[in-house]
N, C-alpha and C. Protein backbone atom coordinates (compact mmCIF):
# COMPACT_ATOMS: atom_id res chain seq x y z
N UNK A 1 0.85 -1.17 0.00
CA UNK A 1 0.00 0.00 0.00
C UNK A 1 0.90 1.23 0.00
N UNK A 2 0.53 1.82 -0.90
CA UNK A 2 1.77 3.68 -0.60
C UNK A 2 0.48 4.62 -1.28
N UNK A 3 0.10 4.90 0.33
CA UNK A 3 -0.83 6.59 -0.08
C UNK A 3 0.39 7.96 -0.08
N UNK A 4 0.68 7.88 -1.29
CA UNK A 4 1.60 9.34 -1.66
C UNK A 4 1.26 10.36 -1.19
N UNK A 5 2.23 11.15 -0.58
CA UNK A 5 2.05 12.48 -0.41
C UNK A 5 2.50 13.53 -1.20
N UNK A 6 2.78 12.97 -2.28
CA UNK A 6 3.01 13.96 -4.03
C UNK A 6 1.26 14.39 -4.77
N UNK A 7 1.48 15.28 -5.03
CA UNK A 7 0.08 15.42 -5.68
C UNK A 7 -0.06 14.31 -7.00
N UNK A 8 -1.32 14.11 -6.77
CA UNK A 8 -1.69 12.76 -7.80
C UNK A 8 -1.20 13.18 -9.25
N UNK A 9 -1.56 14.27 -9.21
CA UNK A 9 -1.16 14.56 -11.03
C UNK A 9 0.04 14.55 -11.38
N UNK A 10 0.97 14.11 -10.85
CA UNK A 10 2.50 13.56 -10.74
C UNK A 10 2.25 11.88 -11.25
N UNK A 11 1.17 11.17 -11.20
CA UNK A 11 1.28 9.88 -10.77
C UNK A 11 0.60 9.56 -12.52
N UNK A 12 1.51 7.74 -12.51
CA UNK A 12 1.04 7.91 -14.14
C UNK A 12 -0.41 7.06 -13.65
N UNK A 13 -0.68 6.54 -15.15
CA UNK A 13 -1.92 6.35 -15.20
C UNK A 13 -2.16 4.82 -14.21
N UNK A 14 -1.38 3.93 -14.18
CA UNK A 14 -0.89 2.80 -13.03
C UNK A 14 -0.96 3.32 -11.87
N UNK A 15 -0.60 4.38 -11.63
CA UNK A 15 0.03 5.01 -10.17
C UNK A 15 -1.71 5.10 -10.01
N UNK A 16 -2.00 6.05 -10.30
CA UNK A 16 -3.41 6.77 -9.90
C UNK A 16 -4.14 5.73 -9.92
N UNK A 17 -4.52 5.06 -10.91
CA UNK A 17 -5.47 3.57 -10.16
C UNK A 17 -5.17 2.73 -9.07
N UNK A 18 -3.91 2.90 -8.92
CA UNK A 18 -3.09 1.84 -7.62
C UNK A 18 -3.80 2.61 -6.49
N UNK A 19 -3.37 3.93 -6.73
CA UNK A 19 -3.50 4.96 -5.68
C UNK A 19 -5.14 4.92 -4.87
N UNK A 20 -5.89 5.20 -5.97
CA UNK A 20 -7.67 4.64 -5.97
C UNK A 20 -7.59 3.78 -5.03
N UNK A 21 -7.44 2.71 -5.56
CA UNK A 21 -7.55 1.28 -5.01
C UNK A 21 -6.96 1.22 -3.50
N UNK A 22 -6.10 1.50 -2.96
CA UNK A 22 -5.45 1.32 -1.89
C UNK A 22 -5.78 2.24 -1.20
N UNK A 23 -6.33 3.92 -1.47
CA UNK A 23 -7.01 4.86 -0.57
C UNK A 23 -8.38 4.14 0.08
N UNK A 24 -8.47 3.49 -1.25
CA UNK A 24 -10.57 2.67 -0.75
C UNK A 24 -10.27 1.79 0.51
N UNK A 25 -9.13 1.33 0.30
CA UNK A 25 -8.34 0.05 1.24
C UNK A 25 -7.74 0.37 2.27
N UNK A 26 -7.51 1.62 2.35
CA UNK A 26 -6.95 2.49 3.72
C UNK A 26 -8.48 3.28 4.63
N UNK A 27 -9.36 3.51 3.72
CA UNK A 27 -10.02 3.74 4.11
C UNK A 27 -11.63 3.07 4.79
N UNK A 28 -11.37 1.80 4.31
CA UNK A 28 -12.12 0.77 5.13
C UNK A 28 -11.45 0.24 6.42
N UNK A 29 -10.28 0.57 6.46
CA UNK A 29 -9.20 -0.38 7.53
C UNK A 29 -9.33 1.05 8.21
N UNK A 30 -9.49 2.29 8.22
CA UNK A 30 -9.48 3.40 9.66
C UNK A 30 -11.57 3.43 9.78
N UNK A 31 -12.25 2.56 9.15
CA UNK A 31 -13.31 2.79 9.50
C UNK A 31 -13.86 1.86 10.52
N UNK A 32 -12.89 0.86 10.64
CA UNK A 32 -12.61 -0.63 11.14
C UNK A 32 -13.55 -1.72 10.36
N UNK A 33 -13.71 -1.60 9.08
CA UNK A 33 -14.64 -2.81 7.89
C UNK A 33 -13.81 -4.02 7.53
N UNK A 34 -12.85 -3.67 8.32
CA UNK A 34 -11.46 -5.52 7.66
C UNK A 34 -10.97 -5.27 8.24
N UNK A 35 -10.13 -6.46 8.30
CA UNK A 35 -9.56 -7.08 9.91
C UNK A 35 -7.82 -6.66 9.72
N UNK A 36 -7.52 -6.84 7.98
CA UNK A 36 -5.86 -6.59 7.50
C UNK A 36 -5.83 -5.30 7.57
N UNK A 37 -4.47 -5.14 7.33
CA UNK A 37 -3.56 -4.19 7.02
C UNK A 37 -3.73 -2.88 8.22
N UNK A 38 -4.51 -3.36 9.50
CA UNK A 38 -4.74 -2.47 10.49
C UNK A 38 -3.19 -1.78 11.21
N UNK A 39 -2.25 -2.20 11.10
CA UNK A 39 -1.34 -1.33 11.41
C UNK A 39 0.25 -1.24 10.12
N UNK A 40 -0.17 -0.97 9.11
CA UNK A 40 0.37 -0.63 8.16
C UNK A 40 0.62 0.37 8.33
N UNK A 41 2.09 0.55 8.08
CA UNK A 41 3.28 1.81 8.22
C UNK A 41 2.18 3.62 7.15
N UNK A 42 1.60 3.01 5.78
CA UNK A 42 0.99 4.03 5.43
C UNK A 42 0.20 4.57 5.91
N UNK A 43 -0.80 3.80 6.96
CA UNK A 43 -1.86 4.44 7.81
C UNK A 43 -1.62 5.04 8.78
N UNK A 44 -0.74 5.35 9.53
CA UNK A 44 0.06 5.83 11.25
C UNK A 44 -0.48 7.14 11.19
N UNK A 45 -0.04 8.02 9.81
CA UNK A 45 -0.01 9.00 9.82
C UNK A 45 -1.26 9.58 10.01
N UNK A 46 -1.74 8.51 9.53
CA UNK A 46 -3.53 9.30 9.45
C UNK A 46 -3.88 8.78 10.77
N UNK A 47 -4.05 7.88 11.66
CA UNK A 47 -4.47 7.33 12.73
C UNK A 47 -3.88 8.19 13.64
N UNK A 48 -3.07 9.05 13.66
CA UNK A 48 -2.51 10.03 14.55
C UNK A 48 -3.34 11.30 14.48
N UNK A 49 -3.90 11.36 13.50
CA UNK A 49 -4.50 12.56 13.37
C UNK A 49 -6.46 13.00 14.24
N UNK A 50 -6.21 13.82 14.32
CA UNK A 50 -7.76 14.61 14.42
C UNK A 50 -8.58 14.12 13.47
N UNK A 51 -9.82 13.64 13.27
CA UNK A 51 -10.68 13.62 12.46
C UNK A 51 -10.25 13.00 11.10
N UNK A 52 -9.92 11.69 11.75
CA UNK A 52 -9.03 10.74 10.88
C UNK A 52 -9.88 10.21 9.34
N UNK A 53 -11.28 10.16 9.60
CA UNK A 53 -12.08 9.67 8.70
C UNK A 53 -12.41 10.52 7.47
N UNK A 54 -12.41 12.00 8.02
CA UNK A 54 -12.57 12.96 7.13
C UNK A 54 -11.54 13.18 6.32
N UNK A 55 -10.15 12.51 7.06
CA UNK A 55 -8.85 13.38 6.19
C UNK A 55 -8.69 12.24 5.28
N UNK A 56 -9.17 11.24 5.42
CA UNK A 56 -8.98 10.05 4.29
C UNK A 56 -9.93 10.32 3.37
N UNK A 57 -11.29 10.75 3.75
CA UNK A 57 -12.07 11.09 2.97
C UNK A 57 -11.64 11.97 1.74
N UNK A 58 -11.24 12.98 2.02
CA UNK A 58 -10.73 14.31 1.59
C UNK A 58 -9.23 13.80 0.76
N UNK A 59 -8.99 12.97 0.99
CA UNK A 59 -7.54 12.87 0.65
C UNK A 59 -7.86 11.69 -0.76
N UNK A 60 -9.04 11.26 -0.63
CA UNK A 60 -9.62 10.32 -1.58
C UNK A 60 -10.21 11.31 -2.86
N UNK A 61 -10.94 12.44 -2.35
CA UNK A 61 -11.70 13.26 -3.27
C UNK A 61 -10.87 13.83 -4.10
N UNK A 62 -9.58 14.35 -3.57
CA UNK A 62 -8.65 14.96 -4.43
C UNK A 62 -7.87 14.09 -5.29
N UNK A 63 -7.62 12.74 -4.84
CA UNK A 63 -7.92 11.87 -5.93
C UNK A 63 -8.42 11.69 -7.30
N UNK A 64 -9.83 11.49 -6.96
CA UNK A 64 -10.93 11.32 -7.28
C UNK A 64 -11.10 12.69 -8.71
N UNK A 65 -10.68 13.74 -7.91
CA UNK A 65 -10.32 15.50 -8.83
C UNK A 65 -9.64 14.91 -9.98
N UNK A 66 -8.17 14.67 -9.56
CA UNK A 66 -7.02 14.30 -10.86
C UNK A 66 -8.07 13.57 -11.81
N UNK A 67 -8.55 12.45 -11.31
CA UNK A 67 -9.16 10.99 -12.56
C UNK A 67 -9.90 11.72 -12.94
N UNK A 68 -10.58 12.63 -12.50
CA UNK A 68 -11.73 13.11 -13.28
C UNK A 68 -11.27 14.35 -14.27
N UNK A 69 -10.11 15.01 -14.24
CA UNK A 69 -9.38 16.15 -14.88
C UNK A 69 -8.84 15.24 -16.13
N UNK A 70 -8.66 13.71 -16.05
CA UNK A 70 -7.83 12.94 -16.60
C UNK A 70 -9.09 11.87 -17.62
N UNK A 71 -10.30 12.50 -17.11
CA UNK A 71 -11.93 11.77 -17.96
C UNK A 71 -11.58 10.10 -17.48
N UNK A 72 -11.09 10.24 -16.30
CA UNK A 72 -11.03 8.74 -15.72
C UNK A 72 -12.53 8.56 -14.93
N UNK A 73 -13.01 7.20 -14.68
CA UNK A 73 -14.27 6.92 -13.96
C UNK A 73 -14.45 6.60 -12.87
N UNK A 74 -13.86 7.25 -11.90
CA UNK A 74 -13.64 6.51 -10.56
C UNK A 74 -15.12 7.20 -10.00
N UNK A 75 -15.78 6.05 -9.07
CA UNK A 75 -16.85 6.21 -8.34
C UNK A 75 -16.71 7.39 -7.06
N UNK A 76 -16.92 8.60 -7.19
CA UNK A 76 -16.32 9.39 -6.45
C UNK A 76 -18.10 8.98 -5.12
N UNK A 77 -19.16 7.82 -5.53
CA UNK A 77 -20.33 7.22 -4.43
C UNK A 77 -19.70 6.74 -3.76
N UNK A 78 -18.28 6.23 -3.42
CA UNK A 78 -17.88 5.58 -2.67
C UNK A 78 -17.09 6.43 -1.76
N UNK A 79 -17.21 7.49 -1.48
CA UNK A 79 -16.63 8.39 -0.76
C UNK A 79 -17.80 9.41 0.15
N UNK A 80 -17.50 9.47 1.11
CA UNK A 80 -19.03 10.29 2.14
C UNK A 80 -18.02 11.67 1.41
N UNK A 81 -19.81 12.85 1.71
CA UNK A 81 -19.31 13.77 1.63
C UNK A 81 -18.01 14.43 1.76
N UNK A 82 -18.11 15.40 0.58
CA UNK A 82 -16.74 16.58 0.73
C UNK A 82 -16.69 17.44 1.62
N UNK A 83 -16.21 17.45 2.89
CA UNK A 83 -15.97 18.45 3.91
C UNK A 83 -15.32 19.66 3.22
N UNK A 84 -15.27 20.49 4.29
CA UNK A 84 -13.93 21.61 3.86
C UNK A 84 -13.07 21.35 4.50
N UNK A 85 -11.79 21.52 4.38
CA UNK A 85 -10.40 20.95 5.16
C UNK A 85 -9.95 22.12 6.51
N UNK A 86 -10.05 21.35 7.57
CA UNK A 86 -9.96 22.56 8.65
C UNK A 86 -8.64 22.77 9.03
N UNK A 87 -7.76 21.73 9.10
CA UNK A 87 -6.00 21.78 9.12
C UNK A 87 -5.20 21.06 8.09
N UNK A 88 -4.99 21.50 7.92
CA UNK A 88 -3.83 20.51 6.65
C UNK A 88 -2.95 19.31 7.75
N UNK A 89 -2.55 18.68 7.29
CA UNK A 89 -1.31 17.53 7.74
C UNK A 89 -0.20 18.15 7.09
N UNK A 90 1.15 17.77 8.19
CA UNK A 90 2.14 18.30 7.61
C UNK A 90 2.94 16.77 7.07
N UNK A 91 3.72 17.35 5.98
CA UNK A 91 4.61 16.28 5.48
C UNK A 91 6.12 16.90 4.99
N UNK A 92 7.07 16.38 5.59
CA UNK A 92 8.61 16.87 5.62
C UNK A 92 9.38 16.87 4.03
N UNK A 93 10.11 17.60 4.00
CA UNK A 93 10.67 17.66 2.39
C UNK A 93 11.29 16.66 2.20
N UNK A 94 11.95 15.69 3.43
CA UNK A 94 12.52 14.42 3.14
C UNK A 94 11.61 13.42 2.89
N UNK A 95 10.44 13.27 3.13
CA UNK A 95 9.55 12.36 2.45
C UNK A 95 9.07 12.97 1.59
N UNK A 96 8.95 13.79 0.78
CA UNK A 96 8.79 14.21 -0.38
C UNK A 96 9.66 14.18 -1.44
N UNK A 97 10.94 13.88 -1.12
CA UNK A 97 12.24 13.59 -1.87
C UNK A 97 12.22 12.32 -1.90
N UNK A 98 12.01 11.64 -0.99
CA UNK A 98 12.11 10.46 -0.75
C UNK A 98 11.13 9.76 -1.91
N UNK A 99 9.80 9.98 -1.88
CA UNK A 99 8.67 9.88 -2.73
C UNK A 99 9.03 10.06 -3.78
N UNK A 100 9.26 11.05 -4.28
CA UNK A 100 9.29 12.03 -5.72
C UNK A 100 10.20 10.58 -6.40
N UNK A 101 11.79 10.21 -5.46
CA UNK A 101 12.55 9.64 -6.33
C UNK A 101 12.11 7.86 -6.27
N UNK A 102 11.39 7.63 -5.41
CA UNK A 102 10.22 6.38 -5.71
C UNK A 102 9.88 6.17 -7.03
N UNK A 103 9.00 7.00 -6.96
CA UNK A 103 8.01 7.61 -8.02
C UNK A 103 8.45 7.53 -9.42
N UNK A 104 9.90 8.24 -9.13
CA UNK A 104 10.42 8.26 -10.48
C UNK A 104 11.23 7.14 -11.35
N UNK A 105 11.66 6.23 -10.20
CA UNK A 105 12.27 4.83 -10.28
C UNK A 105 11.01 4.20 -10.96
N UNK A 106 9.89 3.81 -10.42
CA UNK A 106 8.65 3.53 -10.81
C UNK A 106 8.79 3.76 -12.59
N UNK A 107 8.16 4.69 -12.80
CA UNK A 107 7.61 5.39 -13.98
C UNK A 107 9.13 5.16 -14.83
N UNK A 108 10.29 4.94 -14.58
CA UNK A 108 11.32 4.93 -15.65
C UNK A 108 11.53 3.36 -16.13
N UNK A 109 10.46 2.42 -15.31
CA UNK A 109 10.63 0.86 -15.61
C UNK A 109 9.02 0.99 -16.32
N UNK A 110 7.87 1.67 -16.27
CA UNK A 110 6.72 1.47 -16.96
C UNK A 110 5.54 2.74 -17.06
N UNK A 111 6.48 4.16 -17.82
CA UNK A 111 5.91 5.02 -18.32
C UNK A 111 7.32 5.96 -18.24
N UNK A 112 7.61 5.65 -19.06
CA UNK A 112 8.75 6.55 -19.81
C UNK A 112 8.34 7.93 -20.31
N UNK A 113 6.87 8.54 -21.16
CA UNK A 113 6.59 10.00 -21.22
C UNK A 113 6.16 10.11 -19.89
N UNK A 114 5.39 9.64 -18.84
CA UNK A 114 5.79 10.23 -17.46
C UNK A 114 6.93 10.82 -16.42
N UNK A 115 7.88 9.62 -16.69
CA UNK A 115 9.24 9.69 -16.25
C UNK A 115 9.73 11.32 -16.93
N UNK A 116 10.25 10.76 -18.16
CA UNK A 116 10.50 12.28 -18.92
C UNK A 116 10.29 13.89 -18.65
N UNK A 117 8.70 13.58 -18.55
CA UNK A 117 7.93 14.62 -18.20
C UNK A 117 8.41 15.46 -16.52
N UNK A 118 8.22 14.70 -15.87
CA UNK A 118 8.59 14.51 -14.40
C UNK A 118 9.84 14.81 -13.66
N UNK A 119 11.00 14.29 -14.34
CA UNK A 119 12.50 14.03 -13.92
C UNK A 119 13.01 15.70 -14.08
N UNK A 120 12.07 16.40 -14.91
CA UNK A 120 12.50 17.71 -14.90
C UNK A 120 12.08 18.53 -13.71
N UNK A 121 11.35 17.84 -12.95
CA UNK A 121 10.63 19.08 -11.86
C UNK A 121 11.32 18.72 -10.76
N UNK A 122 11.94 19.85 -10.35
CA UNK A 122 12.91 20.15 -9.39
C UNK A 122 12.14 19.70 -7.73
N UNK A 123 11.38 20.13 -7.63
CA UNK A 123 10.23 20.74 -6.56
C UNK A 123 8.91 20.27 -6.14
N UNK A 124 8.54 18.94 -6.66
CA UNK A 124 7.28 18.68 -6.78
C UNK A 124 6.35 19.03 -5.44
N UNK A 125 5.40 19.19 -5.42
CA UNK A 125 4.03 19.51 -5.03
C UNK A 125 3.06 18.40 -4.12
N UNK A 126 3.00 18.88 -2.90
CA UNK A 126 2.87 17.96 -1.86
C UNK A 126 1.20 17.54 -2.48
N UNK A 127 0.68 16.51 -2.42
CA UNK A 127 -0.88 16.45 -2.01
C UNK A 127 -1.48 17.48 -1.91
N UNK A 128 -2.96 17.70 -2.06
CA UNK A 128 -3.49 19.19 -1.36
C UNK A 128 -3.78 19.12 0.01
N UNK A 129 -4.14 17.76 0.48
CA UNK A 129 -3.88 17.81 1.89
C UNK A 129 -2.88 17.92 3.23
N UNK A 130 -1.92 18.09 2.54
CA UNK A 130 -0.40 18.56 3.35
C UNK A 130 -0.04 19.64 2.85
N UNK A 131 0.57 19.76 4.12
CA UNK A 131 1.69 21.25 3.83
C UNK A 131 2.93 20.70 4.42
N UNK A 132 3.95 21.66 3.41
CA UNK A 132 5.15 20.73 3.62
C UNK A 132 5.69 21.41 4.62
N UNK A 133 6.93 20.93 5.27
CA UNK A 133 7.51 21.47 6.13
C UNK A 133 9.29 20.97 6.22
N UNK A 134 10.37 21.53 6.52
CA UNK A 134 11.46 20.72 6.41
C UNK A 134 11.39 19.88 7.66
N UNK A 135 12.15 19.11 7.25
CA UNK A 135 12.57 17.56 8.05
C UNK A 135 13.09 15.90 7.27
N UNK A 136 13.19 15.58 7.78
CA UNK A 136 13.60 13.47 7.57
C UNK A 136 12.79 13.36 7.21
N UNK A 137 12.72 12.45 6.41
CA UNK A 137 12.04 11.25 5.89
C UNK A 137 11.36 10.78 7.14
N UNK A 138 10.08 10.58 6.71
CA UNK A 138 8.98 9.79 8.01
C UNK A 138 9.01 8.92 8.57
N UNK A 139 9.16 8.91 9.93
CA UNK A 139 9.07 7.64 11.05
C UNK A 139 8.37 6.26 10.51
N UNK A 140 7.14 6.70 9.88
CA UNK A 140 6.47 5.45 9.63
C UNK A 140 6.95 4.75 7.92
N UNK A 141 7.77 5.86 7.41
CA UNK A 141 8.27 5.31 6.23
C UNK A 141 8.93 3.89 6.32
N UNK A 142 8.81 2.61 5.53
CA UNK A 142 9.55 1.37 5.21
C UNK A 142 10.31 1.94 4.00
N UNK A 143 11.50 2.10 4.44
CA UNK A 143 12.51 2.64 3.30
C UNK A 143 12.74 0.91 2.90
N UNK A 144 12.66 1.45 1.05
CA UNK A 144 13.05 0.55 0.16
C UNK A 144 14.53 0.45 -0.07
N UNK A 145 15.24 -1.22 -0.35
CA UNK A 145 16.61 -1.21 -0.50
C UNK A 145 17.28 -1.36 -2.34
N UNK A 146 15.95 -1.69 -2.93
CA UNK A 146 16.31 -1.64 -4.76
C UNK A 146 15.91 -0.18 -5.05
C-alpha cells in the first residue's frame, strides 16, 4: 500500500489507479470494515491525526479531482461527503524527496513519457492535503533497499 504524499497529477496512469484502489483500502481499515492491514506503516499517519475519517475522505476526493481532470471513472459514491479541510497535515521535504525519487524509479521501468515529463521538476508539489515542512524522511516510512 503507498498513499503518496506527491500530488496525484505527478502519478502515471498505473500510479493513480493503484493509488484509488489502496485509498478505498486504507479507508475501510481506519473505519474498522477488515480485519488486514490495520497497522500498516501508510496508515500511522492518518491514525494520529484529528478527524481521521474525514482526512482520508478528503484525501480520496482529491484523488478522485485528478481521474476526473484525466476523464477517468472513478466512483467518487464511494466516498461520504466533501468536507472543507480545517487543518492541513504536515509532510517533511525528506519524504517528499524520498517519494518524488520512488516515483520516479517507478515510472522509468513502466511510463517513460511520465518519467520524462517529471524528472525535470525540481520541486514537486505535496498532495493538497499537506503542507510541507522541512525535516527526515517519516518515522512510519519502510525505506526501500532496490
Amino acid at each position: 500500500m503507498r498513499l503518496w504524499s506527491l500530488h496525484p497529477k505527478y502519478l502515471d496512469q498505473i500510479g493513480l489507479v493503484a493509488l484509488w484502489r489502496e485509498g478505498l483500502l486504507a479507508k475501510k481499515v481506519l473505519e474498522g470494515k477488515t480485519k488486514g492491514y490495520k497497522n500498516h506503516p501508510q496508515l500511522l499517519r492518518f491514525k494520529t491525526e484529528n478527524k481521521t475519517l474525514e482526512k482520508i475522505n478528503l484525501y480520496l476526493h482529491f484523488v478522485c479531482d485528478e481521474a476526473e481532470r484525466r476523464e477517468y471513472q472513478f466512483k467518487r459514491s464511494k466516498l461520504s461527503r466533501r468536507k472543507a479541510l480545517v487543518k492541513k497535515m504536515t509532510i517533511t521535504t525528506g519524504q517528499l524527496d524520498y517519494e518524488w525519487n520512488h516515483l520516479l524509479k517507478k515510472q522509468f521501468k513502466r511510463s517513460k513519457e511520465d518519467f520524462l515529463r517529471n524528472q525535470k521538476i525540481t520541486r514537486p508539489r505535496a498532495h493538497p492535503l499537506f503542507k510541507r515542512q522541512n525535516g527526515r524522511i517519516a518515522d512510519w516510512e519502510v525505506m526501500l533497499t532496490k
